[in-house]
PDB file of N, CA and C in Angstrom:
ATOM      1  N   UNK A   1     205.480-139.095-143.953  1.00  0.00           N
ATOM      2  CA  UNK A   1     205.412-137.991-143.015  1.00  0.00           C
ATOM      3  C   UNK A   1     206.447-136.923-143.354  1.00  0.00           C
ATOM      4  N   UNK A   2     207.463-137.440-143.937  1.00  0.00           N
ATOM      5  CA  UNK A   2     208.665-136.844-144.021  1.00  0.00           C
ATOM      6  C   UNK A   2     208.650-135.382-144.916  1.00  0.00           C
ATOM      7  N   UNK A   3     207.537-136.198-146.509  1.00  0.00           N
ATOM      8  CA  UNK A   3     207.025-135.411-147.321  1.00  0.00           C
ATOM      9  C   UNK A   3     206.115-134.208-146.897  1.00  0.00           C
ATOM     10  N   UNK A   4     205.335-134.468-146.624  1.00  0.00           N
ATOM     11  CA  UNK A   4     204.280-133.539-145.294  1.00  0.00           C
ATOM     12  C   UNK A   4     204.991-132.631-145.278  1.00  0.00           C
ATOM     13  N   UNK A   5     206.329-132.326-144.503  1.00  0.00           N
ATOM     14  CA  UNK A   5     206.616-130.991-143.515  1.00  0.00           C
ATOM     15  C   UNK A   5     207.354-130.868-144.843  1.00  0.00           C
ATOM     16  N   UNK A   6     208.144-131.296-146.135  1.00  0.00           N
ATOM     17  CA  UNK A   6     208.797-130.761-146.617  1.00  0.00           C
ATOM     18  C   UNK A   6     208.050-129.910-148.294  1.00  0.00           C
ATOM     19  N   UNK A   7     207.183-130.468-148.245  1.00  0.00           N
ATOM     20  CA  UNK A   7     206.098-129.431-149.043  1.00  0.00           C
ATOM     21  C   UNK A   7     205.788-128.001-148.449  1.00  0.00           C
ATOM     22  N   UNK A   8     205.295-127.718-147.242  1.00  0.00           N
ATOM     23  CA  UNK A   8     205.186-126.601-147.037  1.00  0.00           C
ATOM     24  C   UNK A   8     206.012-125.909-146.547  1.00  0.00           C
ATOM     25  N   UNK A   9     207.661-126.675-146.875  1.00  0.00           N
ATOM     26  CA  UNK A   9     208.850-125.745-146.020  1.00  0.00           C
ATOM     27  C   UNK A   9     209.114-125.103-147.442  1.00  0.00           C
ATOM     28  N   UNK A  10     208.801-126.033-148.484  1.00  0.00           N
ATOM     29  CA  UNK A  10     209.398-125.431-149.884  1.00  0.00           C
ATOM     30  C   UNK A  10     208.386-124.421-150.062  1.00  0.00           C
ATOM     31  N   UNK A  11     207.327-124.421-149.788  1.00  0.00           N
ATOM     32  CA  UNK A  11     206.608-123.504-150.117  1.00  0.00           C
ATOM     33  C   UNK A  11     206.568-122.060-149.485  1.00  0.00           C
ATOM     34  N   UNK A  12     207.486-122.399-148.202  1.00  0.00           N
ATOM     35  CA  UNK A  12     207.449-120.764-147.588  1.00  0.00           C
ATOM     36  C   UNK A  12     208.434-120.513-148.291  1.00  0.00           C
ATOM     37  N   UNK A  13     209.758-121.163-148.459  1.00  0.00           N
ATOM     38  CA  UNK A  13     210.545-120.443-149.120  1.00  0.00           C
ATOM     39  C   UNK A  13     210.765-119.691-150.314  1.00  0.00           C
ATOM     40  N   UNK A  14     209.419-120.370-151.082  1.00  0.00           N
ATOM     41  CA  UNK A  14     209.168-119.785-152.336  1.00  0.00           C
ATOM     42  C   UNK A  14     208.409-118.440-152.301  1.00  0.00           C
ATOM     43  N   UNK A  15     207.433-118.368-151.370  1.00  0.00           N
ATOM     44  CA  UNK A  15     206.764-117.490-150.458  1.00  0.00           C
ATOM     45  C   UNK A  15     207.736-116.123-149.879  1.00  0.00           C
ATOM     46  N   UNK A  16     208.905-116.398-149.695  1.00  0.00           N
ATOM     47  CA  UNK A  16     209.878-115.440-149.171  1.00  0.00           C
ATOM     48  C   UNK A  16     210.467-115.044-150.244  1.00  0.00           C
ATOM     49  N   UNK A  17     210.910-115.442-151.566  1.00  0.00           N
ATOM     50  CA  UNK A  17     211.769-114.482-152.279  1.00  0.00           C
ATOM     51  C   UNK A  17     211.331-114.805-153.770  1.00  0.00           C
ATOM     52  N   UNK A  18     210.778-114.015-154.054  1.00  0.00           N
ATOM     53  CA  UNK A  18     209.822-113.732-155.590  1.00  0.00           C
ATOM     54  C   UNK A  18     209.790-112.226-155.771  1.00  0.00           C
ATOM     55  N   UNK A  19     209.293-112.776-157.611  1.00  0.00           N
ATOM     56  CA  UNK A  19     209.600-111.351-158.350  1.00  0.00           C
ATOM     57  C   UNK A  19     208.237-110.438-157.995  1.00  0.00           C
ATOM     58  N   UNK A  20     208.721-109.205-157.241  1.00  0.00           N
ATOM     59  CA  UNK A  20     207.691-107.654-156.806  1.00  0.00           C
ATOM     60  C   UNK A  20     207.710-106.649-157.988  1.00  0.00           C
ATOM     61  N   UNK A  21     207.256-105.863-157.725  1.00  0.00           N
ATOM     62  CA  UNK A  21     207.302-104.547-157.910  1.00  0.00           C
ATOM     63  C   UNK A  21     208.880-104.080-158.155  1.00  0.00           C
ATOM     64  N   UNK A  22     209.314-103.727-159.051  1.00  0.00           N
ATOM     65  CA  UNK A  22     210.853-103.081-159.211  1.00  0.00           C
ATOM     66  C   UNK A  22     210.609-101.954-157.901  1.00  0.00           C
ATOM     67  N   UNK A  23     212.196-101.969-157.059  1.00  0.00           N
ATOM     68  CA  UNK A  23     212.582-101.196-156.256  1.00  0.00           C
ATOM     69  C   UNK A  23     212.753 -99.639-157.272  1.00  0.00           C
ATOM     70  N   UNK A  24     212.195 -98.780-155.986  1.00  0.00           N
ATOM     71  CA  UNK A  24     211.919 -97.332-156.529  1.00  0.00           C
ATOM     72  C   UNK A  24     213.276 -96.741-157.086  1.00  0.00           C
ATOM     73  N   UNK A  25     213.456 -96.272-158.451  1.00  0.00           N
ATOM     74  CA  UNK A  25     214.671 -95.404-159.069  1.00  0.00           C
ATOM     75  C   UNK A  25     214.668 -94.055-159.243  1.00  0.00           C
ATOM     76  N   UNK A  26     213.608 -93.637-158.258  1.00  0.00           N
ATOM     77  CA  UNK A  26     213.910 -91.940-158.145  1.00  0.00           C
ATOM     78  C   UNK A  26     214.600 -91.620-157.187  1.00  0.00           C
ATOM     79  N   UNK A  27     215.280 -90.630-156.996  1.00  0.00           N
ATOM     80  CA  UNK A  27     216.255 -90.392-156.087  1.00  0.00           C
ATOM     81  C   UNK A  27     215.394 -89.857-154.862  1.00  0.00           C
ATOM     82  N   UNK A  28     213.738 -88.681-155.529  1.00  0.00           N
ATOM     83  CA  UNK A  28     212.958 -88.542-154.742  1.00  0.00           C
ATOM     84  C   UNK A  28     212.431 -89.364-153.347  1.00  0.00           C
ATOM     85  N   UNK A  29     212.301 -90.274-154.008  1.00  0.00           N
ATOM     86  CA  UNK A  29     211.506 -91.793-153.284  1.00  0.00           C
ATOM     87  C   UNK A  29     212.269 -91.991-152.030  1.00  0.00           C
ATOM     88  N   UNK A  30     214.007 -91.294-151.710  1.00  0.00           N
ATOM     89  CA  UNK A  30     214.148 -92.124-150.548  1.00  0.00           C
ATOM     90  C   UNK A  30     214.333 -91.149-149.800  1.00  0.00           C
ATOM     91  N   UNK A  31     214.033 -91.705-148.287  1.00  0.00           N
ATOM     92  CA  UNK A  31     214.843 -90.809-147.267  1.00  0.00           C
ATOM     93  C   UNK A  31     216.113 -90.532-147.369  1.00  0.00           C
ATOM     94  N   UNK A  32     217.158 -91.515-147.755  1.00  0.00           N
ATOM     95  CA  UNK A  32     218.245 -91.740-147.304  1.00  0.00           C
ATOM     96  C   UNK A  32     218.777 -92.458-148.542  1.00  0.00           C
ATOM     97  N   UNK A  33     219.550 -91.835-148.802  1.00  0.00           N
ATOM     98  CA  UNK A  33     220.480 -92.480-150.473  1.00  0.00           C
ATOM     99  C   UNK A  33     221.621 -92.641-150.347  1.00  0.00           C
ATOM    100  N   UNK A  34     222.298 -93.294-149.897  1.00  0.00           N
ATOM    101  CA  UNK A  34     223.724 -93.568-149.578  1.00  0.00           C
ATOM    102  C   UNK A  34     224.501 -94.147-150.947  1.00  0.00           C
ATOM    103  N   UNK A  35     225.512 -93.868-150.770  1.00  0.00           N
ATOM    104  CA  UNK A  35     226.925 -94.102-152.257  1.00  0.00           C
ATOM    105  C   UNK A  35     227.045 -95.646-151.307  1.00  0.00           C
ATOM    106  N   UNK A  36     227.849 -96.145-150.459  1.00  0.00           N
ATOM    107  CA  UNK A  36     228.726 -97.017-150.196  1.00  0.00           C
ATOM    108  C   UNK A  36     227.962 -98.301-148.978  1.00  0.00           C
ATOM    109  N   UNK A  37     227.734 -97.557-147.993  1.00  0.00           N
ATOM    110  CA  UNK A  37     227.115 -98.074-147.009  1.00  0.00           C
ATOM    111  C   UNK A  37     225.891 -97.119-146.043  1.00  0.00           C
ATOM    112  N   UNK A  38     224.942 -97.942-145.643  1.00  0.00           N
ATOM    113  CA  UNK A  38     224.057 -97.547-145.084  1.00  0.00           C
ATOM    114  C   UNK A  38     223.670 -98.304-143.464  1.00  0.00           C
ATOM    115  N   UNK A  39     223.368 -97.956-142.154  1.00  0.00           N
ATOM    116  CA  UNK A  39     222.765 -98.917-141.426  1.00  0.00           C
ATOM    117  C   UNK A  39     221.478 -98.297-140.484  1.00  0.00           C
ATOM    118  N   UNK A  40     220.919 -99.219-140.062  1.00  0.00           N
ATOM    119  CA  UNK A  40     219.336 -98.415-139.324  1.00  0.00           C
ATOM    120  C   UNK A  40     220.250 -98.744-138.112  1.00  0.00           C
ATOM    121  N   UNK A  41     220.455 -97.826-136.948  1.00  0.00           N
ATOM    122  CA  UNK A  41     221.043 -98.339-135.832  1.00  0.00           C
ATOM    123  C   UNK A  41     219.911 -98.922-134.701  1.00  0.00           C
ATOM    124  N   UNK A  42     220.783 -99.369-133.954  1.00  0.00           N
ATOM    125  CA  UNK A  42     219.855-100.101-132.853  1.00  0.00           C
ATOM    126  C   UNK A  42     218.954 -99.714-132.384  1.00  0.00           C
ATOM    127  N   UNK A  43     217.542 -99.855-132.046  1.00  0.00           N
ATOM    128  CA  UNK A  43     216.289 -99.498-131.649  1.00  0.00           C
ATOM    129  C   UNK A  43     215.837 -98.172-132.222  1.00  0.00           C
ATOM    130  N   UNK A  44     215.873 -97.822-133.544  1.00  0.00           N
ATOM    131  CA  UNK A  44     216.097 -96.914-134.378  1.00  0.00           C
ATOM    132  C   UNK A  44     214.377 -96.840-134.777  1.00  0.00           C
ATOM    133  N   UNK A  45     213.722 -96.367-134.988  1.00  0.00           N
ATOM    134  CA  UNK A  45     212.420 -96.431-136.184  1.00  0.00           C
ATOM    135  C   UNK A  45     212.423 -95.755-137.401  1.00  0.00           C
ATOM    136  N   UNK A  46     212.771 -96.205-138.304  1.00  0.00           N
ATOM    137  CA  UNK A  46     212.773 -95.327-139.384  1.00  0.00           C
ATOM    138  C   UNK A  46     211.476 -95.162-140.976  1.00  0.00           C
ATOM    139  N   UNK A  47     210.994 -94.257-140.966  1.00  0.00           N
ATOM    140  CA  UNK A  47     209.395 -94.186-141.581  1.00  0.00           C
ATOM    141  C   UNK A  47     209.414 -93.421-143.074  1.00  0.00           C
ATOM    142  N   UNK A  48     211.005 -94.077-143.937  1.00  0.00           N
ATOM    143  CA  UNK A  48     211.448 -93.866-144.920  1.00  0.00           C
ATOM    144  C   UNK A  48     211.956 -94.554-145.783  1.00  0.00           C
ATOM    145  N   UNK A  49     212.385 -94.895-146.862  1.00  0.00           N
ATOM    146  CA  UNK A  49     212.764 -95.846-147.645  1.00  0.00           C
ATOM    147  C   UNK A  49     214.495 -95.479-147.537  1.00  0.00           C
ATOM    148  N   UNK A  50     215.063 -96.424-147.711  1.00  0.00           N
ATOM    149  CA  UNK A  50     216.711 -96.528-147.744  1.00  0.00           C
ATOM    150  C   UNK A  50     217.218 -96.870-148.594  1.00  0.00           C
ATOM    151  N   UNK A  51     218.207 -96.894-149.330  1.00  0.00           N
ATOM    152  CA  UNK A  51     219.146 -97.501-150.097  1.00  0.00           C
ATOM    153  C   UNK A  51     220.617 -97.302-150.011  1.00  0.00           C
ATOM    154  N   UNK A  52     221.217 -97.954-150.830  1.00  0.00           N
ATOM    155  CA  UNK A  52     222.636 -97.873-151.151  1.00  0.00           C
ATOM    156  C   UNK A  52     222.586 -98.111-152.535  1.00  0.00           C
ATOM    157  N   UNK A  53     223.814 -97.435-153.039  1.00  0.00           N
ATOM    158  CA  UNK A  53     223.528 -97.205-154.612  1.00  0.00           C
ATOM    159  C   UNK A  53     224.601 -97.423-155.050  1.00  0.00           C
ATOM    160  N   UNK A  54     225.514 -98.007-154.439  1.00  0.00           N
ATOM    161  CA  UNK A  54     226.803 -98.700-154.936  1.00  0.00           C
ATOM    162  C   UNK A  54     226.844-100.310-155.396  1.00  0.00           C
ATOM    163  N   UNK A  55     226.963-100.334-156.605  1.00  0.00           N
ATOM    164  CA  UNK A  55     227.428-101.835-157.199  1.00  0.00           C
ATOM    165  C   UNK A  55     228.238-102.801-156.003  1.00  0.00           C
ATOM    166  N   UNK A  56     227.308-103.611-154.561  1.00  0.00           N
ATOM    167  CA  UNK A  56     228.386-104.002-153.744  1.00  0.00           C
ATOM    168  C   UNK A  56     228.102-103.822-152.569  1.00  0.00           C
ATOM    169  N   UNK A  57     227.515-102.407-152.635  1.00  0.00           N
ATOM    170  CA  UNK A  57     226.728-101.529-151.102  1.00  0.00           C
ATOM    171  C   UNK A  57     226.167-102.348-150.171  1.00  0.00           C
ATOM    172  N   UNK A  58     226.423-102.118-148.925  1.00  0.00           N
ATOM    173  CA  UNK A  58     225.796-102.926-147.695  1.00  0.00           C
ATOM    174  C   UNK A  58     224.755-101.941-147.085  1.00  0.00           C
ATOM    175  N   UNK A  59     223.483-102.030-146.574  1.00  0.00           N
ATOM    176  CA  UNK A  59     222.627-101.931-145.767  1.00  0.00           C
ATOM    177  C   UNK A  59     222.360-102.911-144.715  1.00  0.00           C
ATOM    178  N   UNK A  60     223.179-102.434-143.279  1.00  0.00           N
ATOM    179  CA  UNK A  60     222.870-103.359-142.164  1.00  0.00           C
ATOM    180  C   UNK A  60     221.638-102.520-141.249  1.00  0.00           C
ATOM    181  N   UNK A  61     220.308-103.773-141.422  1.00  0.00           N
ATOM    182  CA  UNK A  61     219.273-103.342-140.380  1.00  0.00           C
ATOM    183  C   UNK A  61     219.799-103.803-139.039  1.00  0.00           C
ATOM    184  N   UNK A  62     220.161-102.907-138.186  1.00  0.00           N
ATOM    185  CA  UNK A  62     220.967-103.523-136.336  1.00  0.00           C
ATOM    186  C   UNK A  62     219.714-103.957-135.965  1.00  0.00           C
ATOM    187  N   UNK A  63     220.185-104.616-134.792  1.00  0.00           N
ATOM    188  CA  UNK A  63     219.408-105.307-133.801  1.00  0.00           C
ATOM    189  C   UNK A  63     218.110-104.384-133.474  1.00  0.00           C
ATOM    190  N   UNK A  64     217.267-104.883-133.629  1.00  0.00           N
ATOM    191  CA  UNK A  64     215.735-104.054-132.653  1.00  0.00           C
ATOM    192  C   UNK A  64     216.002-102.925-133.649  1.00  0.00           C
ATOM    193  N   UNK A  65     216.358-102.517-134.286  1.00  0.00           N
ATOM    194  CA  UNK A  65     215.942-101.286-135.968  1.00  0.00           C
ATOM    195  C   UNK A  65     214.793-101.852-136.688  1.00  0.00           C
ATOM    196  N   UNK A  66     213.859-100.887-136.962  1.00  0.00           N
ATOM    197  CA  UNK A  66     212.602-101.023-137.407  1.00  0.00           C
ATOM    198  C   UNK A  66     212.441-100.174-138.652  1.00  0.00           C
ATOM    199  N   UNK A  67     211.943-101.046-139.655  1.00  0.00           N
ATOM    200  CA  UNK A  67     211.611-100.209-140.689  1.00  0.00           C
ATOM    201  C   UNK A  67     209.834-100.180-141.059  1.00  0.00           C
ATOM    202  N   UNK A  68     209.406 -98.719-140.763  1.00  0.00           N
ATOM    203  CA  UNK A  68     208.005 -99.053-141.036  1.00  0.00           C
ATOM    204  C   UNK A  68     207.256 -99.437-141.791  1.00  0.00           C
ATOM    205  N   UNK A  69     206.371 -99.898-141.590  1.00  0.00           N
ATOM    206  CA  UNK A  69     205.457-100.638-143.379  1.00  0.00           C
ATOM    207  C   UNK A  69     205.359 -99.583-144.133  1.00  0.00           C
ATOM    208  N   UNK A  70     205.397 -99.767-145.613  1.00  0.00           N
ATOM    209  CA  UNK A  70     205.387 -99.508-146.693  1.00  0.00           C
ATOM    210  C   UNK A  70     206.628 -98.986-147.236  1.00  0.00           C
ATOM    211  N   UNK A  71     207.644 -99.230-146.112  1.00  0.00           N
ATOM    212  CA  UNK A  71     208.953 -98.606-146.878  1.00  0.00           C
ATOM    213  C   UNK A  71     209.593 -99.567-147.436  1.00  0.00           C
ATOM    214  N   UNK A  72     210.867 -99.136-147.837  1.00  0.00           N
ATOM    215  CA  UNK A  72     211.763-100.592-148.813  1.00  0.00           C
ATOM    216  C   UNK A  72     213.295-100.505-148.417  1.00  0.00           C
ATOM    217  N   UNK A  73     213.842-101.396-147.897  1.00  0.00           N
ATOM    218  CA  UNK A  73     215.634-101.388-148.022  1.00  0.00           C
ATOM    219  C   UNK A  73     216.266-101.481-149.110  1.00  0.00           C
ATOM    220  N   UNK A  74     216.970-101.311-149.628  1.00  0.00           N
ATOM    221  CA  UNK A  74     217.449-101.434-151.176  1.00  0.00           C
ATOM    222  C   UNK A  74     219.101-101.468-151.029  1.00  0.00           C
ATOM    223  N   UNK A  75     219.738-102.620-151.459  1.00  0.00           N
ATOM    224  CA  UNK A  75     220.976-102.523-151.467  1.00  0.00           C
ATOM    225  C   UNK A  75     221.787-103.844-152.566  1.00  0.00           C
ATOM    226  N   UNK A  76     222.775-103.757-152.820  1.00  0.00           N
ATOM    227  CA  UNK A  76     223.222-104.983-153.070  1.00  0.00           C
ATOM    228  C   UNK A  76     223.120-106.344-152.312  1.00  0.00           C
ATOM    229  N   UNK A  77     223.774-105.634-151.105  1.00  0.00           N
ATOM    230  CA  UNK A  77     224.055-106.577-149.550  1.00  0.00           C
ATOM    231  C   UNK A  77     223.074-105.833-148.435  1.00  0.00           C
ATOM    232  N   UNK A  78     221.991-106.672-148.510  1.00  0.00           N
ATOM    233  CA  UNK A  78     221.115-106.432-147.451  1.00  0.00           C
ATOM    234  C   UNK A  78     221.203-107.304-145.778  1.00  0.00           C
ATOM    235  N   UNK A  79     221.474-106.632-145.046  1.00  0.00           N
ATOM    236  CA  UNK A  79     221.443-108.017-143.369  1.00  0.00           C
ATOM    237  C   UNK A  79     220.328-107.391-142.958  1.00  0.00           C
ATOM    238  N   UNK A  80     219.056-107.974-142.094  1.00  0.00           N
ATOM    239  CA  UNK A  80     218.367-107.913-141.816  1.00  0.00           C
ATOM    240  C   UNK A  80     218.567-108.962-140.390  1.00  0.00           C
ATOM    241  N   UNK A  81     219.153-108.314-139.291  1.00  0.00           N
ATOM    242  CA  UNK A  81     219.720-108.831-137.774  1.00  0.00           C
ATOM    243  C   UNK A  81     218.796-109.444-137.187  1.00  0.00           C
ATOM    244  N   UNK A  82     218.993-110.551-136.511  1.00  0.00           N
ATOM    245  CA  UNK A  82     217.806-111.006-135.184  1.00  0.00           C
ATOM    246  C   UNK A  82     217.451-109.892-134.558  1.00  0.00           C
ATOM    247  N   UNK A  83     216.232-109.893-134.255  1.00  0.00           N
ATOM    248  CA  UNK A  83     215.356-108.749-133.581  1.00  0.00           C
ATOM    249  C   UNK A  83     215.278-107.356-134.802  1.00  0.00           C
ATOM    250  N   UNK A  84     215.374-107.667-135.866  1.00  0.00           N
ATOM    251  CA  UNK A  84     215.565-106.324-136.258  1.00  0.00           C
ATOM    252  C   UNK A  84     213.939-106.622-137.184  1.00  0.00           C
ATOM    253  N   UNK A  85     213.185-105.701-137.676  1.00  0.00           N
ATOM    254  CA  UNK A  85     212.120-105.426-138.832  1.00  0.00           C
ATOM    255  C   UNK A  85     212.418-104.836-139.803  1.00  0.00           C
ATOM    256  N   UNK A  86     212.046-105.193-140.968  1.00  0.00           N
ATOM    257  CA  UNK A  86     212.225-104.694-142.244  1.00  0.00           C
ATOM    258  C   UNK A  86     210.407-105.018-143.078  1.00  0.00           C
ATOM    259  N   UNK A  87     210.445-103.824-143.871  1.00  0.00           N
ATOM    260  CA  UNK A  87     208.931-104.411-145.012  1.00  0.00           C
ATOM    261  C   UNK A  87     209.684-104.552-146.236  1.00  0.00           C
ATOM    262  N   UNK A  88     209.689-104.161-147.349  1.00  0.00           N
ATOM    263  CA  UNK A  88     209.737-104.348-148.228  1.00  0.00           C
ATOM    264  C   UNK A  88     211.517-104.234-148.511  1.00  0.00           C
ATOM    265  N   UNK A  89     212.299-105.502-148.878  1.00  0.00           N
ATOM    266  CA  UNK A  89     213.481-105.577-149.196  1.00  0.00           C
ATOM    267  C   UNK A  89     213.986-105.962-150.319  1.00  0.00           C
ATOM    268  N   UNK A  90     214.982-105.046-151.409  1.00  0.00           N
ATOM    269  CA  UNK A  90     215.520-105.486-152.618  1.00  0.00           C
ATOM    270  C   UNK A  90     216.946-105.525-152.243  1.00  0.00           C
ATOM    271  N   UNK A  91     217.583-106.845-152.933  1.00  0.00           N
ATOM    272  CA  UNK A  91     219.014-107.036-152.753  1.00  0.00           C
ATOM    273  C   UNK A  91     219.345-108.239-153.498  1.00  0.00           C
ATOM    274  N   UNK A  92     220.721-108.201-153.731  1.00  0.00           N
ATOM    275  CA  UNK A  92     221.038-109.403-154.887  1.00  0.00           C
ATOM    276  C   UNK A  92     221.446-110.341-153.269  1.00  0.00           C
ATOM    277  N   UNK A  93     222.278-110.207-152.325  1.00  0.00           N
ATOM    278  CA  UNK A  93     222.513-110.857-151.355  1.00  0.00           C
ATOM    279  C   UNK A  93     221.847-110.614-149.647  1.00  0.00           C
ATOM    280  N   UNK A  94     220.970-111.288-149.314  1.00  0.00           N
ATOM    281  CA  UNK A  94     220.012-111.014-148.536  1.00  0.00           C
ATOM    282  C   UNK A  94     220.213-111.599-147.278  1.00  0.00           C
ATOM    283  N   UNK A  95     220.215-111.622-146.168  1.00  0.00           N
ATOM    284  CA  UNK A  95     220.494-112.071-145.272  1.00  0.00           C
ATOM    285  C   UNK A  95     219.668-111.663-144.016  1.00  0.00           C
ATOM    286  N   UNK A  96     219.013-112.609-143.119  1.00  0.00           N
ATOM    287  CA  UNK A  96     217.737-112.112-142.196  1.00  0.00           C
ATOM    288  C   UNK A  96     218.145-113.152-140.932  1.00  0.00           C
ATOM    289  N   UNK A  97     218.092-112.540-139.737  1.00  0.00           N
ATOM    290  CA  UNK A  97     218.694-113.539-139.059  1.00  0.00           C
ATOM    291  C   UNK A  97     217.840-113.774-138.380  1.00  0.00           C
ATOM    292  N   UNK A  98     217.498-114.776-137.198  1.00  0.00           N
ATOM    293  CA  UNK A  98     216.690-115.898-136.810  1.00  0.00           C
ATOM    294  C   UNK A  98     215.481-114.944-136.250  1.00  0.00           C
ATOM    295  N   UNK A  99     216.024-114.516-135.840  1.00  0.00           N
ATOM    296  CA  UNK A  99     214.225-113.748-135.269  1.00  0.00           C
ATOM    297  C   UNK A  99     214.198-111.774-136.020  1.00  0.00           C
ATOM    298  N   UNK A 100     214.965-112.036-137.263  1.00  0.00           N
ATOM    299  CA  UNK A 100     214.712-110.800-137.788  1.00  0.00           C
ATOM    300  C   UNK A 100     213.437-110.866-139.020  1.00  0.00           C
ATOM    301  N   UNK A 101     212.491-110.119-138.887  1.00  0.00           N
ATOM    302  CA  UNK A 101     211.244-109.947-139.744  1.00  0.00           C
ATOM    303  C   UNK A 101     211.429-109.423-140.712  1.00  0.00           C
ATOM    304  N   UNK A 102     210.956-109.733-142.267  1.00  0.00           N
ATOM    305  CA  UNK A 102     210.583-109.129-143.755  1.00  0.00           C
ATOM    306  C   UNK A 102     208.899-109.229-143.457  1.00  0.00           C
ATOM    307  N   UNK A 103     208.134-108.093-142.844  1.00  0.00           N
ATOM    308  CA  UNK A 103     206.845-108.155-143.155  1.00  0.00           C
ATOM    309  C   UNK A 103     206.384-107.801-144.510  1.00  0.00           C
ATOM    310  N   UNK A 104     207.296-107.331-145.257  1.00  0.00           N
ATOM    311  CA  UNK A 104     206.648-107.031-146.972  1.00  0.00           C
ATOM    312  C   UNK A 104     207.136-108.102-147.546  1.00  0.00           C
ATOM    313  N   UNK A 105     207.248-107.573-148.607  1.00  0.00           N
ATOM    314  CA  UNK A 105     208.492-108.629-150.104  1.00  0.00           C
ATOM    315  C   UNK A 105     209.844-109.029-149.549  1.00  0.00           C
ATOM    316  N   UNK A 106     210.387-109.888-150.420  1.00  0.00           N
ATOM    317  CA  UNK A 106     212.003-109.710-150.928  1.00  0.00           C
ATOM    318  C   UNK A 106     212.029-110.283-151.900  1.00  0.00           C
ATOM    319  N   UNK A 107     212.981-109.154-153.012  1.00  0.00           N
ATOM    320  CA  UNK A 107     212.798-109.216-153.973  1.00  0.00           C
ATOM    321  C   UNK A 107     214.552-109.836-153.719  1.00  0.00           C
ATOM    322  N   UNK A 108     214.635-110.137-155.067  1.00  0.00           N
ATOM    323  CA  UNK A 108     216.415-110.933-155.431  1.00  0.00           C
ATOM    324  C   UNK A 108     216.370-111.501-156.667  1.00  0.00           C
ATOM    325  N   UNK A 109     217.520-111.450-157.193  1.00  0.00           N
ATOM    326  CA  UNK A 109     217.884-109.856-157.225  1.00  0.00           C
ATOM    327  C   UNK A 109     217.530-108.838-157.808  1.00  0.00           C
ATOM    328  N   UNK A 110     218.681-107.664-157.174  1.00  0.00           N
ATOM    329  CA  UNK A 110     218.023-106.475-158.435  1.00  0.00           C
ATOM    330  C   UNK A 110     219.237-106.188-159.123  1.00  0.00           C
ATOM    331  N   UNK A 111     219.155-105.044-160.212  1.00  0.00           N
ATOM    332  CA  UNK A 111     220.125-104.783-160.660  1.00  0.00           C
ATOM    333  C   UNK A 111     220.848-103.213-160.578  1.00  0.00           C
ATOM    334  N   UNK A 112     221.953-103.119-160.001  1.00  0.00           N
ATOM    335  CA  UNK A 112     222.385-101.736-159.324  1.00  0.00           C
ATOM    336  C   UNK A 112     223.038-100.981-160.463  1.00  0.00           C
ATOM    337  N   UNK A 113     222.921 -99.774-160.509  1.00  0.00           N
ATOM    338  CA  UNK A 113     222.879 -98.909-159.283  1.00  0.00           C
ATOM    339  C   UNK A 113     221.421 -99.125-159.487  1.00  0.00           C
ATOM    340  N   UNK A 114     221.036 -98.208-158.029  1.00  0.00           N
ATOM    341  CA  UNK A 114     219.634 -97.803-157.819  1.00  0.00           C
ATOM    342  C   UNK A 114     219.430 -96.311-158.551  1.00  0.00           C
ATOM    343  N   UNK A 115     220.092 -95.754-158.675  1.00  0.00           N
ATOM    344  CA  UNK A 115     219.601 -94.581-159.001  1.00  0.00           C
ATOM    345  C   UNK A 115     220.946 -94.438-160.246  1.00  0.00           C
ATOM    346  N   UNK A 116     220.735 -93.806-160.790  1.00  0.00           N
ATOM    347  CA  UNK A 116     221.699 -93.552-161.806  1.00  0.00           C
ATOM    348  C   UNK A 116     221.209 -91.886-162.480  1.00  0.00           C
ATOM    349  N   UNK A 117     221.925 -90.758-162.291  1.00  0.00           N
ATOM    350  CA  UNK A 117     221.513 -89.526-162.433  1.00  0.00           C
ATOM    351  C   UNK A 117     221.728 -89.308-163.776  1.00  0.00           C
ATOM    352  N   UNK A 118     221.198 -88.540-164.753  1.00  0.00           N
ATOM    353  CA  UNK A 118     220.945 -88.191-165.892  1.00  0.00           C
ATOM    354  C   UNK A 118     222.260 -87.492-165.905  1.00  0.00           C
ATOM    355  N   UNK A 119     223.033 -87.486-166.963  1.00  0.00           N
ATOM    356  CA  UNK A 119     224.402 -87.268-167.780  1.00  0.00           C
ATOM    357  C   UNK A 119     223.694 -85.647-168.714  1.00  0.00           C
TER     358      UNK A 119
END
């Protein structure tokens, strides 16, 4: 019996963090491009893609912050809060708390920066 529940626990988890689509590297692509830190604040809706573009960068989704489908979080250090929504998430350190939603991907990791401007 034991086996039973632990086959399909491995299997969501495998289900939760696999290789997507590379996170977007145009600077175009986001709403919001942050150097250091980024956060969606509390009961926020936001209907844009995000990042942080620092080797390290935190993106905190707050409590009840919503990110709409088809967008993407992008950070080193991603939190994704109880009550909070997220779709599509790239981050080397990922974190989603008990009743916080990834209705898209999560990807892990990626490799930063996100954007890197032509010299």
């Amino acid at each position: 019996m034991r086996s039973l529940v632990a086959i399909p626990a491995s299997l969501a988890f495998l289900a939760l963090a696999h290789p997507a689509s590379a996170q977007p590297r145009n600077a175009d692509d986001y709403l919001f491009l942050m150097r250091d830190t980024a956060k969606v604040s509390a009961e926020s809706i936001i209907g844009g893609n995000m990042a942080v573009n620092a080797p390290g960068g935190f993106l905190n989704v707050s409590r009840r912050g919503t990110m709409t489908d088809g967008t993407c979080v992008v950070a080193d250090n991603v939190r994704v809060n109880s009550g909070s929504r997220a779709f599509d998430v790239f981050g080397c350190h990922v974190f989603v708390g008990v009743s916080g939603v990834v209705a898209g991907t999560m990807t892990q990791p990626i490799p930063p920066p996100i954007y890197a401007p032509e010299t």
